[in-house]
Protein backbone atom coordinates (compact mmCIF):
# COMPACT_ATOMS: atom_id res chain seq x y z
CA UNK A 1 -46.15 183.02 -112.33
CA UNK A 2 -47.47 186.90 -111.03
CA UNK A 3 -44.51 189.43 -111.54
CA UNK A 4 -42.82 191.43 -109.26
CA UNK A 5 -44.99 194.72 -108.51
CA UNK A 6 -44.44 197.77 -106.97
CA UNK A 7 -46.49 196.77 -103.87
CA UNK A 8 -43.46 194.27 -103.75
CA UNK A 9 -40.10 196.44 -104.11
CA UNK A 10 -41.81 198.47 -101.60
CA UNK A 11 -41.83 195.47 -99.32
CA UNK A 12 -38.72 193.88 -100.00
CA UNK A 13 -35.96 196.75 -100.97
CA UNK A 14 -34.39 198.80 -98.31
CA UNK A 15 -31.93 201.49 -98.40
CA UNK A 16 -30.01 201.58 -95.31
CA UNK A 17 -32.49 199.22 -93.29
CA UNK A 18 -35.08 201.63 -93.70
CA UNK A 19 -38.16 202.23 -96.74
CA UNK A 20 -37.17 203.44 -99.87
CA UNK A 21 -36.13 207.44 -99.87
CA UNK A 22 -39.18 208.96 -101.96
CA UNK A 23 -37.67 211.27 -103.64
CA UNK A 24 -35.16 208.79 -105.37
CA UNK A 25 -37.45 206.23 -106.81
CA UNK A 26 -38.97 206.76 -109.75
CA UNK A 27 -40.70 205.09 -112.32
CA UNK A 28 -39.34 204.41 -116.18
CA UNK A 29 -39.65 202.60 -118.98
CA UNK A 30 -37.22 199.23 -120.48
CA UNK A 31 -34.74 202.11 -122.11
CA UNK A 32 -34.42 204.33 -118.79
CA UNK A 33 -36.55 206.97 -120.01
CA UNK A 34 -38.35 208.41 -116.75
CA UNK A 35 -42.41 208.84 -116.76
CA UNK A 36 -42.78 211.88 -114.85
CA UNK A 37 -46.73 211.26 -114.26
CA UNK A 38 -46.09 207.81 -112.98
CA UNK A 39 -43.42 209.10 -110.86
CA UNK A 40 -45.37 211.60 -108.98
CA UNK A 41 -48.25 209.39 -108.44
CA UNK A 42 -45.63 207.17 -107.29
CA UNK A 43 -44.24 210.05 -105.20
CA UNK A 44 -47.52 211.25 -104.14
CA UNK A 45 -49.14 207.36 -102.99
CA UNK A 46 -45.46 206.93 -100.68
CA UNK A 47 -45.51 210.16 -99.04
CA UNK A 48 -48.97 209.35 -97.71
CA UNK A 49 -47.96 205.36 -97.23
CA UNK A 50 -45.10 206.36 -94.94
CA UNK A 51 -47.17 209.43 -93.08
CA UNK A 52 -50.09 206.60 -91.97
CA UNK A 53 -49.14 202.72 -93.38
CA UNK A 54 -46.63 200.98 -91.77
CA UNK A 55 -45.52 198.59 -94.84
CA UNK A 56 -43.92 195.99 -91.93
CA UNK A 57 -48.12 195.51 -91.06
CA UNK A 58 -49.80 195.09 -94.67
CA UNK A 59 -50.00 192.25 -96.92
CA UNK A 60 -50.97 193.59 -100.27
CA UNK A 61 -51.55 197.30 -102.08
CA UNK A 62 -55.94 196.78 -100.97
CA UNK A 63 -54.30 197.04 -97.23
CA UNK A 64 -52.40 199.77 -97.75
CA UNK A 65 -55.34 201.40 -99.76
CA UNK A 66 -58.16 200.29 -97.01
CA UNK A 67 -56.06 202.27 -94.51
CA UNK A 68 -55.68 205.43 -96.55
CA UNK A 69 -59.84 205.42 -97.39
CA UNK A 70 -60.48 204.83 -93.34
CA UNK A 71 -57.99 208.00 -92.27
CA UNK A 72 -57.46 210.46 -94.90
CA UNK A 73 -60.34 212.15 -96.52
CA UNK A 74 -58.83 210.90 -99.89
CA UNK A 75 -61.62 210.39 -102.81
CA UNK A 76 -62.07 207.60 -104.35
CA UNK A 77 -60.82 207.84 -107.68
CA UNK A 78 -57.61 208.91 -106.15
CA UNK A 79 -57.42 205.47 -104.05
CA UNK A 80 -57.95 203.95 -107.50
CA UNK A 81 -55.33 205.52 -109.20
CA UNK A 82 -52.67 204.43 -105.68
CA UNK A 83 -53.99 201.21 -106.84
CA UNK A 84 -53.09 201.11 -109.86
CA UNK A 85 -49.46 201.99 -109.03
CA UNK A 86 -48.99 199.84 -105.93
CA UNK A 87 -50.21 197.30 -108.59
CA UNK A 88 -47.97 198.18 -111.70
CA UNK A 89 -45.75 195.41 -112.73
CA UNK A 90 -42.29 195.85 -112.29
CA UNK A 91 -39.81 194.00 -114.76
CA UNK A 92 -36.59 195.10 -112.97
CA UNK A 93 -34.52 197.70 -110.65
CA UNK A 94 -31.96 199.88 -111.89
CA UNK A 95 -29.53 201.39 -108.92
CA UNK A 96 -28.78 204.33 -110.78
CA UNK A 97 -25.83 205.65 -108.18
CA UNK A 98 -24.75 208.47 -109.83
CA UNK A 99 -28.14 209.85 -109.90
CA UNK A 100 -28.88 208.54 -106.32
CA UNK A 101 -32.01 207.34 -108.26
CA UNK A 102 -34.00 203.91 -107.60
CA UNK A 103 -35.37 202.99 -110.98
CA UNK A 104 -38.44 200.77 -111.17
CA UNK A 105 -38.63 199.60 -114.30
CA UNK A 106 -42.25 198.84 -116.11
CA UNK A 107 -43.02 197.37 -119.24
CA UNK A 108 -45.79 199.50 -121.19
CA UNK A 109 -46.84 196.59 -122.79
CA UNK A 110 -48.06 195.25 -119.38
């Protein structure tokens, strides 16, 4: 059975009815430790998802990447590494609600 990605929370979790608040998800590991590079890739790969993708139109992370390579001027290797987050695994959430913080949670074996 394929896991849960990030592609997927994108897709399925709302706050409010609306797509996830950027600045409040972030990525960390099984013990809640935050990965700051993941995160802003993470960061960095929504901010440009919700400027020109609209998630309710795509069907996987290659549509939300084709779209990016046909209207930004983004390079290639940076399409690869959206990729590769879009396609991280995710092994759970964490609603961290003091923080205000979405947590997706990876496993760094994956």
């Amino acid at each position: 059975m394929k896991g849960m990605r990030v592609f997927d929370v994108l897709k399925l979790v709302t706050v409010n009815h609306g797509e996830l608040p950027v600045q409040q998800v972030i990525m960390t590991d099984p013990s809640g430790k935050p990965n700051s590079v993941l995160t802003d890739l993470l960061h960095d790969v929504l901010n440009k998802t919700q400027l020109f993708v609209d998630l309710k139109e795509v069907n996987d992370s290659a549509d939300i990447i084709d779209t990016l390579h046909n209207v930004t001027p983004l390079p290639d290797d940076v399409l690869d590494e959206y990729d590769k987050i879009l396609t991280q695994e995710v092994i759970g959430l964490n609603f961290a609600t003091r923080k205000s913080e979405i947590e997706l949670v990876y496993d760094e074996l994956v």
